[in-house]
N, C-alpha and C. Protein backbone atom coordinates (compact mmCIF):
# COMPACT_ATOMS: atom_id res chain seq x y z
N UNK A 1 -50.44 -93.62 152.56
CA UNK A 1 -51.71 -92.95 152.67
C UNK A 1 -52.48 -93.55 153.85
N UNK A 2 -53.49 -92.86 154.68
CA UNK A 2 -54.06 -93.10 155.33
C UNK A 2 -55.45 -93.17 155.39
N UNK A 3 -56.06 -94.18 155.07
CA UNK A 3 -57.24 -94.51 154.20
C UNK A 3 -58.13 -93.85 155.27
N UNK A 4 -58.33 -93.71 156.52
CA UNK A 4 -59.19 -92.35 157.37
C UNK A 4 -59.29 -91.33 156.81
N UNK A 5 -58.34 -90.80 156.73
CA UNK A 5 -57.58 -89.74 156.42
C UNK A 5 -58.55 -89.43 155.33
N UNK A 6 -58.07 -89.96 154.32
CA UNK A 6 -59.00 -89.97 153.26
C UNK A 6 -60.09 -89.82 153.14
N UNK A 7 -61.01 -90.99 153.69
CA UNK A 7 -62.53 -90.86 153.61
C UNK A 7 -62.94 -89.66 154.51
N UNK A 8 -62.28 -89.21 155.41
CA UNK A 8 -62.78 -87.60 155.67
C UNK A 8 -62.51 -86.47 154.83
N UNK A 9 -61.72 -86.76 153.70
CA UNK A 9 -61.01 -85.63 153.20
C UNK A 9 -62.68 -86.14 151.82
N UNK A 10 -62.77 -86.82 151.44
CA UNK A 10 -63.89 -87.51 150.64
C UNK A 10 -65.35 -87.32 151.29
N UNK A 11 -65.50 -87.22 152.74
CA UNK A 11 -66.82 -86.76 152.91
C UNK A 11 -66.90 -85.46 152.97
N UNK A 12 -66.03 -84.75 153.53
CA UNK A 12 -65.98 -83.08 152.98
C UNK A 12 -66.13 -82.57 151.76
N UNK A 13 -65.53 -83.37 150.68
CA UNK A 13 -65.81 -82.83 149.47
C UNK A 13 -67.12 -83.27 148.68
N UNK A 14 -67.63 -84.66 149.28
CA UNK A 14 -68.93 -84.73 149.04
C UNK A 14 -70.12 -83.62 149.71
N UNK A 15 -69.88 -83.24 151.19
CA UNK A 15 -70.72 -82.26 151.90
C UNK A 15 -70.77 -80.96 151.09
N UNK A 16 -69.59 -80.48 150.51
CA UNK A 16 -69.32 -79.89 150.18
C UNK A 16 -69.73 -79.43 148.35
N UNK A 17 -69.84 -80.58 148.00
CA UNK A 17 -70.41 -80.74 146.58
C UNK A 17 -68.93 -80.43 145.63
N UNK A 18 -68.11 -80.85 146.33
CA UNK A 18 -66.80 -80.47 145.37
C UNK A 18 -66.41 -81.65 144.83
N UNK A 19 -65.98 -81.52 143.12
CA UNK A 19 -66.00 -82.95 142.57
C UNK A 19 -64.41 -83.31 143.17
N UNK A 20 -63.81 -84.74 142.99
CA UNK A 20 -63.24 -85.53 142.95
C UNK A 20 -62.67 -85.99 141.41
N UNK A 21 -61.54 -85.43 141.17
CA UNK A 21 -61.21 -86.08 139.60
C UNK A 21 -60.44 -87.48 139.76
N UNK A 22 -59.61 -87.44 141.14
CA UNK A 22 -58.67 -88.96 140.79
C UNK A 22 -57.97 -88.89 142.64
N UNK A 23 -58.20 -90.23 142.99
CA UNK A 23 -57.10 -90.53 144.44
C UNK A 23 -55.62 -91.07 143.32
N UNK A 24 -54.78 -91.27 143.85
CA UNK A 24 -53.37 -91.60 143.27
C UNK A 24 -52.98 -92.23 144.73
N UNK A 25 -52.88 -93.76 144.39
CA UNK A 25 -52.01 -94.79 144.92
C UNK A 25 -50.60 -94.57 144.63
N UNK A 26 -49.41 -94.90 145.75
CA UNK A 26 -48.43 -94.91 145.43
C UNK A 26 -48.24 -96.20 145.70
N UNK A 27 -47.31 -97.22 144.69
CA UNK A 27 -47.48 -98.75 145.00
C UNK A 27 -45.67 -99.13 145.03
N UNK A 28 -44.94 -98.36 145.95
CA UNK A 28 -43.64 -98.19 146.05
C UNK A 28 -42.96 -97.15 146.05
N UNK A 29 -42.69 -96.42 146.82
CA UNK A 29 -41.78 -95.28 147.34
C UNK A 29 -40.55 -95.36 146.63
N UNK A 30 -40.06 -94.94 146.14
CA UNK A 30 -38.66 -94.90 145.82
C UNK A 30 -37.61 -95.06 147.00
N UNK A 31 -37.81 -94.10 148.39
CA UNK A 31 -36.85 -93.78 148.54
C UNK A 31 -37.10 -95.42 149.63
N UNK A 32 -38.46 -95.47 150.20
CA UNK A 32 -39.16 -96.38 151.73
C UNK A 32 -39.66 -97.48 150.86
N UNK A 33 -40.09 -97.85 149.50
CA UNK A 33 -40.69 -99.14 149.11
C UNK A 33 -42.26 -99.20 149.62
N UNK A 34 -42.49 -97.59 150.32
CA UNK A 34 -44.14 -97.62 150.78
C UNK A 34 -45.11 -98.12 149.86
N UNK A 35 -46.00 -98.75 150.33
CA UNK A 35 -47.18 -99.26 149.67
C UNK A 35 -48.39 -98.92 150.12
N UNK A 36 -49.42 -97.92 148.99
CA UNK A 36 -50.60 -97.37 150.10
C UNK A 36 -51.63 -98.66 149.90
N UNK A 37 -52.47 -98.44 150.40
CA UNK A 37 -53.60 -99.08 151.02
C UNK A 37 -54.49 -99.75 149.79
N UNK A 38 -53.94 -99.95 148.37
CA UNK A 38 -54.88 -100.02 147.20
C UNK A 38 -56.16 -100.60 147.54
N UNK A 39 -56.38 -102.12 148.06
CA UNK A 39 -57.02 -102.77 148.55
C UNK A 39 -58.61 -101.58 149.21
N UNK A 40 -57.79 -101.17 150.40
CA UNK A 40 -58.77 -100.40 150.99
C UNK A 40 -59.21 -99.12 150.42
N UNK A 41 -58.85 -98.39 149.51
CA UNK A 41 -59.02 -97.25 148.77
C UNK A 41 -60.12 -98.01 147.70
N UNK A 42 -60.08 -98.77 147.60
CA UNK A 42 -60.94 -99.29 146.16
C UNK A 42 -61.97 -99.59 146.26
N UNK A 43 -62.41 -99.97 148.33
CA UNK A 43 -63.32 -100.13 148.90
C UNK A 43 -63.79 -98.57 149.10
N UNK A 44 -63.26 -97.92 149.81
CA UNK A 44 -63.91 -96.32 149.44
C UNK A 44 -64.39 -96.12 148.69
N UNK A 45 -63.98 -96.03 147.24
CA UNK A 45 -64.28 -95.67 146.63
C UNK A 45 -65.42 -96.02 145.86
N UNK A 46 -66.09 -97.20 145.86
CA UNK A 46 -67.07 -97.92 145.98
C UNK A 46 -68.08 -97.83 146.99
N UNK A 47 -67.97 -97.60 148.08
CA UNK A 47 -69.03 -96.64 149.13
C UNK A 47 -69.10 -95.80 148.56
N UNK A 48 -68.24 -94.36 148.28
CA UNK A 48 -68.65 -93.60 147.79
C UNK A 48 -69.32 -93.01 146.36
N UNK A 49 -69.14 -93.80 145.65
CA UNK A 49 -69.56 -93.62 144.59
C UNK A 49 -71.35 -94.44 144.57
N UNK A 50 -71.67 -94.98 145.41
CA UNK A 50 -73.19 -95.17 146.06
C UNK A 50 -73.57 -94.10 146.26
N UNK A 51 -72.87 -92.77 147.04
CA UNK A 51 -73.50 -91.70 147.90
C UNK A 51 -73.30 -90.32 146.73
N UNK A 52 -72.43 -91.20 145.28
CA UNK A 52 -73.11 -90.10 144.39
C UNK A 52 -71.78 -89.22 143.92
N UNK A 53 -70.56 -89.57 144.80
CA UNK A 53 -69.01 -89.07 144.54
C UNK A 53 -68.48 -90.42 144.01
N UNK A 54 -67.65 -90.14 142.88
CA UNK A 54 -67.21 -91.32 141.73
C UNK A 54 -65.81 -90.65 141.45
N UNK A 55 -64.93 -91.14 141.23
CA UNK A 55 -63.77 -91.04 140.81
C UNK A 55 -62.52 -91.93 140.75
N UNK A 56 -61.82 -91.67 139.63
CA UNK A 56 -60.42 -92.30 139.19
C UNK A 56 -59.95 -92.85 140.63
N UNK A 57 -59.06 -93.92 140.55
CA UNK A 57 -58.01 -94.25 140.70
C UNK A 57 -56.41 -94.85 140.11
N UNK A 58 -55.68 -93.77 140.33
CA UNK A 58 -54.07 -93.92 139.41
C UNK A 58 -53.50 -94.27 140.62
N UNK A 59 -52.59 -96.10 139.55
CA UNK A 59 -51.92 -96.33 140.73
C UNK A 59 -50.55 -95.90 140.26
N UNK A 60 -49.85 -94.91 141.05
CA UNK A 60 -48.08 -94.47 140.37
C UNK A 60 -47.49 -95.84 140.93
N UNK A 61 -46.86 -96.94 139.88
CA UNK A 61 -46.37 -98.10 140.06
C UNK A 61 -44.66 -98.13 139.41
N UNK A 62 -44.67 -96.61 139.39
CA UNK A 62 -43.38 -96.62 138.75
C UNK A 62 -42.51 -96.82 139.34
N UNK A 63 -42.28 -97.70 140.35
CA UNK A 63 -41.13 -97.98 140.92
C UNK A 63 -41.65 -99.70 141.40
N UNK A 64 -42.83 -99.50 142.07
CA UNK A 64 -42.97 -101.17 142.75
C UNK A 64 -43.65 -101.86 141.77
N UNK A 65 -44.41 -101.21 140.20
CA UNK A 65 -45.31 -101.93 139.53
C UNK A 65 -44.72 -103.33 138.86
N UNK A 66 -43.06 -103.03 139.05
CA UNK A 66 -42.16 -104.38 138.34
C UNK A 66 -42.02 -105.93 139.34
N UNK A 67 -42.55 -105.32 140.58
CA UNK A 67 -42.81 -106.40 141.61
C UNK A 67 -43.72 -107.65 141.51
N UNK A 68 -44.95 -107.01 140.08
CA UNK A 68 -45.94 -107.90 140.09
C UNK A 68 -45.43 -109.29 139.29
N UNK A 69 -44.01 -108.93 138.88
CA UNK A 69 -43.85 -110.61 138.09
C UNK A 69 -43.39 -111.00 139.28
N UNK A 70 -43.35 -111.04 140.17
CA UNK A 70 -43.15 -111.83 141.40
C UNK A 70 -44.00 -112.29 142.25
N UNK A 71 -45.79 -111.92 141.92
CA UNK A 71 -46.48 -111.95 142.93
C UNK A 71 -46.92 -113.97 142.42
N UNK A 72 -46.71 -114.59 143.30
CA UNK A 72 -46.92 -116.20 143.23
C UNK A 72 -48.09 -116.27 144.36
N UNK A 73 -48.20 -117.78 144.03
CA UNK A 73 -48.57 -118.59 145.61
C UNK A 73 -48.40 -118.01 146.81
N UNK A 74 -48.95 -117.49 147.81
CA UNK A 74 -48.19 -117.51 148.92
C UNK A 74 -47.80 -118.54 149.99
N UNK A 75 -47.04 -118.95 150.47
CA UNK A 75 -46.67 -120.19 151.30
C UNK A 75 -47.08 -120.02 152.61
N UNK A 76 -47.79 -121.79 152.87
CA UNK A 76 -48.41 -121.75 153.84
C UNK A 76 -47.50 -121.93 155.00
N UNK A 77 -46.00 -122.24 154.65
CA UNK A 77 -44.67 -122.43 155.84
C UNK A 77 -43.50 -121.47 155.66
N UNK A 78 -43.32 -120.97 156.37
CA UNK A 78 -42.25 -120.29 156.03
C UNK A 78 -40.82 -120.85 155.61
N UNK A 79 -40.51 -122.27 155.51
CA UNK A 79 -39.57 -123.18 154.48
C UNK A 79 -39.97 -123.71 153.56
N UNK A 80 -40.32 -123.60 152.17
CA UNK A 80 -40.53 -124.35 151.23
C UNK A 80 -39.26 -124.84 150.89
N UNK A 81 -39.19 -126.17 150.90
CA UNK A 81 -38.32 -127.18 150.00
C UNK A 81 -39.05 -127.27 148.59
N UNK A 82 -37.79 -126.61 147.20
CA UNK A 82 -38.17 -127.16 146.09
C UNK A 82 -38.04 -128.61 145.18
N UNK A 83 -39.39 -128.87 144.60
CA UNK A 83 -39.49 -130.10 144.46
C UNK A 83 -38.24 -130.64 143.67
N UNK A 84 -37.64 -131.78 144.25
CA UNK A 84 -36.50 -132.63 143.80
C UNK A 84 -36.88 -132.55 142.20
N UNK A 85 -37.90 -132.91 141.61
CA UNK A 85 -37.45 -132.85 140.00
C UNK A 85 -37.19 -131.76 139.15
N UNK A 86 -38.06 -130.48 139.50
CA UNK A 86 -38.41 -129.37 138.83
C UNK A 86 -36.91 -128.70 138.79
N UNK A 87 -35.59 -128.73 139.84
CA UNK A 87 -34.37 -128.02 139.72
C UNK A 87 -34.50 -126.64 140.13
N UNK A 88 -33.47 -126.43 141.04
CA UNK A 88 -33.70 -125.39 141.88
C UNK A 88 -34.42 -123.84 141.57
N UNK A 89 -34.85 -123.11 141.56
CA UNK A 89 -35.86 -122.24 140.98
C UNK A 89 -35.76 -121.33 141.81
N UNK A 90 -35.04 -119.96 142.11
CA UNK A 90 -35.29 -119.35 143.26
C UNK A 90 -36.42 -118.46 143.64
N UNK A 91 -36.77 -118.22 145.04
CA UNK A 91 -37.97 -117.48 144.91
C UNK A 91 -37.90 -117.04 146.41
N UNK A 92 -38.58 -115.59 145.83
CA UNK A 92 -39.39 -115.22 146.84
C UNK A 92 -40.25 -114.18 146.93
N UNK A 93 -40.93 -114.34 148.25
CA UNK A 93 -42.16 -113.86 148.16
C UNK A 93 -42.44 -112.53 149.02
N UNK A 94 -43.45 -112.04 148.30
CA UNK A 94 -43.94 -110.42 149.48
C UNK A 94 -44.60 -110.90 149.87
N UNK A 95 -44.14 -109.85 150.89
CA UNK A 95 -45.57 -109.80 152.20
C UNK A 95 -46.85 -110.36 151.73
N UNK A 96 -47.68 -110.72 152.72
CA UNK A 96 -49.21 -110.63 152.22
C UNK A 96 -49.60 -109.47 152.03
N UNK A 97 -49.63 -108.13 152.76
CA UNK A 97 -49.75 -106.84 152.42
C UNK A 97 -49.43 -106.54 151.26
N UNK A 98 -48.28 -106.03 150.78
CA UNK A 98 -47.73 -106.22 149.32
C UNK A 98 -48.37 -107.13 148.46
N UNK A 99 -48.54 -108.26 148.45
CA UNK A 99 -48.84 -109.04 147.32
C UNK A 99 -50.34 -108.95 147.55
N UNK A 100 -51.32 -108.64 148.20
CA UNK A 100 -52.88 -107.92 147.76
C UNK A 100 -52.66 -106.53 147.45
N UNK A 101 -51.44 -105.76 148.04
CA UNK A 101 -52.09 -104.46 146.82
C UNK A 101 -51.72 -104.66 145.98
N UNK A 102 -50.51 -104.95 145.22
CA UNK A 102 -50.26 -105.11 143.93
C UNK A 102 -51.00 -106.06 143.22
N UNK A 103 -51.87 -106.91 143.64
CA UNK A 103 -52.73 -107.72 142.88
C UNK A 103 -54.37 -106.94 143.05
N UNK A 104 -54.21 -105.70 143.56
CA UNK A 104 -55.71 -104.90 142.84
C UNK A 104 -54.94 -103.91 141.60
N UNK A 105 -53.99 -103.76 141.39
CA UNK A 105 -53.74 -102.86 140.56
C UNK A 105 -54.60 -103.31 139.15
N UNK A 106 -55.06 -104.42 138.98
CA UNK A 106 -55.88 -104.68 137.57
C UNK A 106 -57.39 -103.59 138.02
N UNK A 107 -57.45 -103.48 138.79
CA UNK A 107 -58.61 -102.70 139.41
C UNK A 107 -58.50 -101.24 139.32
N UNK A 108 -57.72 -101.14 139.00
CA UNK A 108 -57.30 -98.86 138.98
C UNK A 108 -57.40 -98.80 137.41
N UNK A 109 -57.75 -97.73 137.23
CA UNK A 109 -58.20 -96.57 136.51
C UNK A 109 -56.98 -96.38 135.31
N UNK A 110 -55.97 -96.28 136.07
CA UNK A 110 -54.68 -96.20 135.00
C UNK A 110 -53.48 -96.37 136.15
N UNK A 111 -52.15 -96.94 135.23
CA UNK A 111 -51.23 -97.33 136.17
C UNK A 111 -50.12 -96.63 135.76
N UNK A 112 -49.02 -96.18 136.38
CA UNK A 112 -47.44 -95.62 136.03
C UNK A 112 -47.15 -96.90 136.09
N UNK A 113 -46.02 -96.66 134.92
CA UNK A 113 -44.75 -98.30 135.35
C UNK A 113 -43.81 -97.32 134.51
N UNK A 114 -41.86 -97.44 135.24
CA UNK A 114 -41.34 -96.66 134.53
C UNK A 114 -40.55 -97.87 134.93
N UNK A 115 -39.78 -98.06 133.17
CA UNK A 115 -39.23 -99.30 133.24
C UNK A 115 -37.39 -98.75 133.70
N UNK A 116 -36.94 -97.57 133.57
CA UNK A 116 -36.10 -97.30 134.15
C UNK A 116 -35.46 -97.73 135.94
N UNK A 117 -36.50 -98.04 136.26
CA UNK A 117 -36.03 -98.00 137.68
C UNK A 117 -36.07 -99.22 137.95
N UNK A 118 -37.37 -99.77 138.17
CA UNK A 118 -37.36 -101.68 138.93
C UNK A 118 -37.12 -102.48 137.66
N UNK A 119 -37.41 -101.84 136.54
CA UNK A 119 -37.19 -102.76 134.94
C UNK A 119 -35.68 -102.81 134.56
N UNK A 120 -35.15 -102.27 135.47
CA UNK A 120 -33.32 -102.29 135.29
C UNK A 120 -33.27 -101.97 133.33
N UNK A 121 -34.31 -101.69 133.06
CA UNK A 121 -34.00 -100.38 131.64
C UNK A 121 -33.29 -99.46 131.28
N UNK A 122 -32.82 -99.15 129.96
CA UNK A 122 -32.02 -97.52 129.97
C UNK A 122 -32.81 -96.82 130.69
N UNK A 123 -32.53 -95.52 130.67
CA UNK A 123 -33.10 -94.30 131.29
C UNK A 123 -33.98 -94.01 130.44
N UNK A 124 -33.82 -94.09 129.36
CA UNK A 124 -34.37 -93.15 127.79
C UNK A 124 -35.68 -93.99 127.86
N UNK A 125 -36.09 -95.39 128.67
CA UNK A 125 -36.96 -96.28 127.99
C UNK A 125 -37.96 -95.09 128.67
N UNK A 126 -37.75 -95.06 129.82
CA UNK A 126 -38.94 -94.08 130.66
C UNK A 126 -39.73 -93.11 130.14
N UNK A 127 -38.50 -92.28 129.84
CA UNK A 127 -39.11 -90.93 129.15
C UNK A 127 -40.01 -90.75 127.97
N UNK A 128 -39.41 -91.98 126.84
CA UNK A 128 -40.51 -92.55 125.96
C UNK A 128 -41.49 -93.06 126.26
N UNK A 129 -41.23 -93.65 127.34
CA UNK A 129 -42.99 -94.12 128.00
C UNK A 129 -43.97 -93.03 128.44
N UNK A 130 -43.36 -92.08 128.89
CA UNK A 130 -44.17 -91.30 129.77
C UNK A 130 -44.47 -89.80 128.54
N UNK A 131 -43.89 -89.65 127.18
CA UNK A 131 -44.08 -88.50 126.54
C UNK A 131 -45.32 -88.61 126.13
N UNK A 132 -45.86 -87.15 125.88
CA UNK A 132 -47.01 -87.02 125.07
C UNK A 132 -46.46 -86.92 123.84
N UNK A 133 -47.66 -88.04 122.97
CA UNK A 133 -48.15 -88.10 121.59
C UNK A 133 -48.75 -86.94 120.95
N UNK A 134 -47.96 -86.39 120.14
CA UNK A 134 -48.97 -85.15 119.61
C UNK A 134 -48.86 -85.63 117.92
């Protein structure tokens, strides 16, 4: 997403008096691992909702939302040696990009997570996640 992009598509519909029900973050592409802008969308949306336009944010995390058990420390060297007592521990880390959007996702509105895909889950877990309750 292109968070410009956006806030023009958001002052038109404010000029316009047309409501806003929900932006939708994508926080991993399936096919590219894209990550939109959460960070900066959340700031929009907070200007705008001053000027009187308010609305959702859904982050679809159904593919990168399984990334967040990975989000750590970030290192200030690009070699960390692990400490001689603790025993080897492997790791690694995202981007700084990546690891601030996925650490606003406590900040959205509602999140996808489909444990089928990055949760290395059956298939079936998904679909139970995602059915309506009637």
């Amino acid at each position: 997403m292109d968070a410009s992009v956006l806030k023009d598509i958001l002052e038109e519909h404010l000029e316009k008096q047309h409501p806003v029900v929900a932006v939708v973050a994508v926080m991993g592409t399936t096919e590219d691992s894209a990550i939109d802008p959460l960070t900066e969308i959340l700031k929009i949306r907070k200007n705008f909702s001053k000027k009187g336009l308010d609305f959702s944010i859904h982050a679809d995390a159904a593919w990168g939302g399984y990334f967040c058990s990975m989000l750590r420390e970030q290192p200030q060297q690009h070699y960390l040696k692990p400490p001689e007592d603790s025993g080897f521990v492997p790791r690694m880390y995202l981007s700084n990009y990546v690891h601030d959007q996925l650490s606003a996702l406590n900040q959205c509105d509602t999140i996808t997570i489909d444990p089928h895909k990055s949760g290395f889950c059956p298939y079936p877990a998904g679909r139970c996640a995602t059915e309506t309750v009637r």
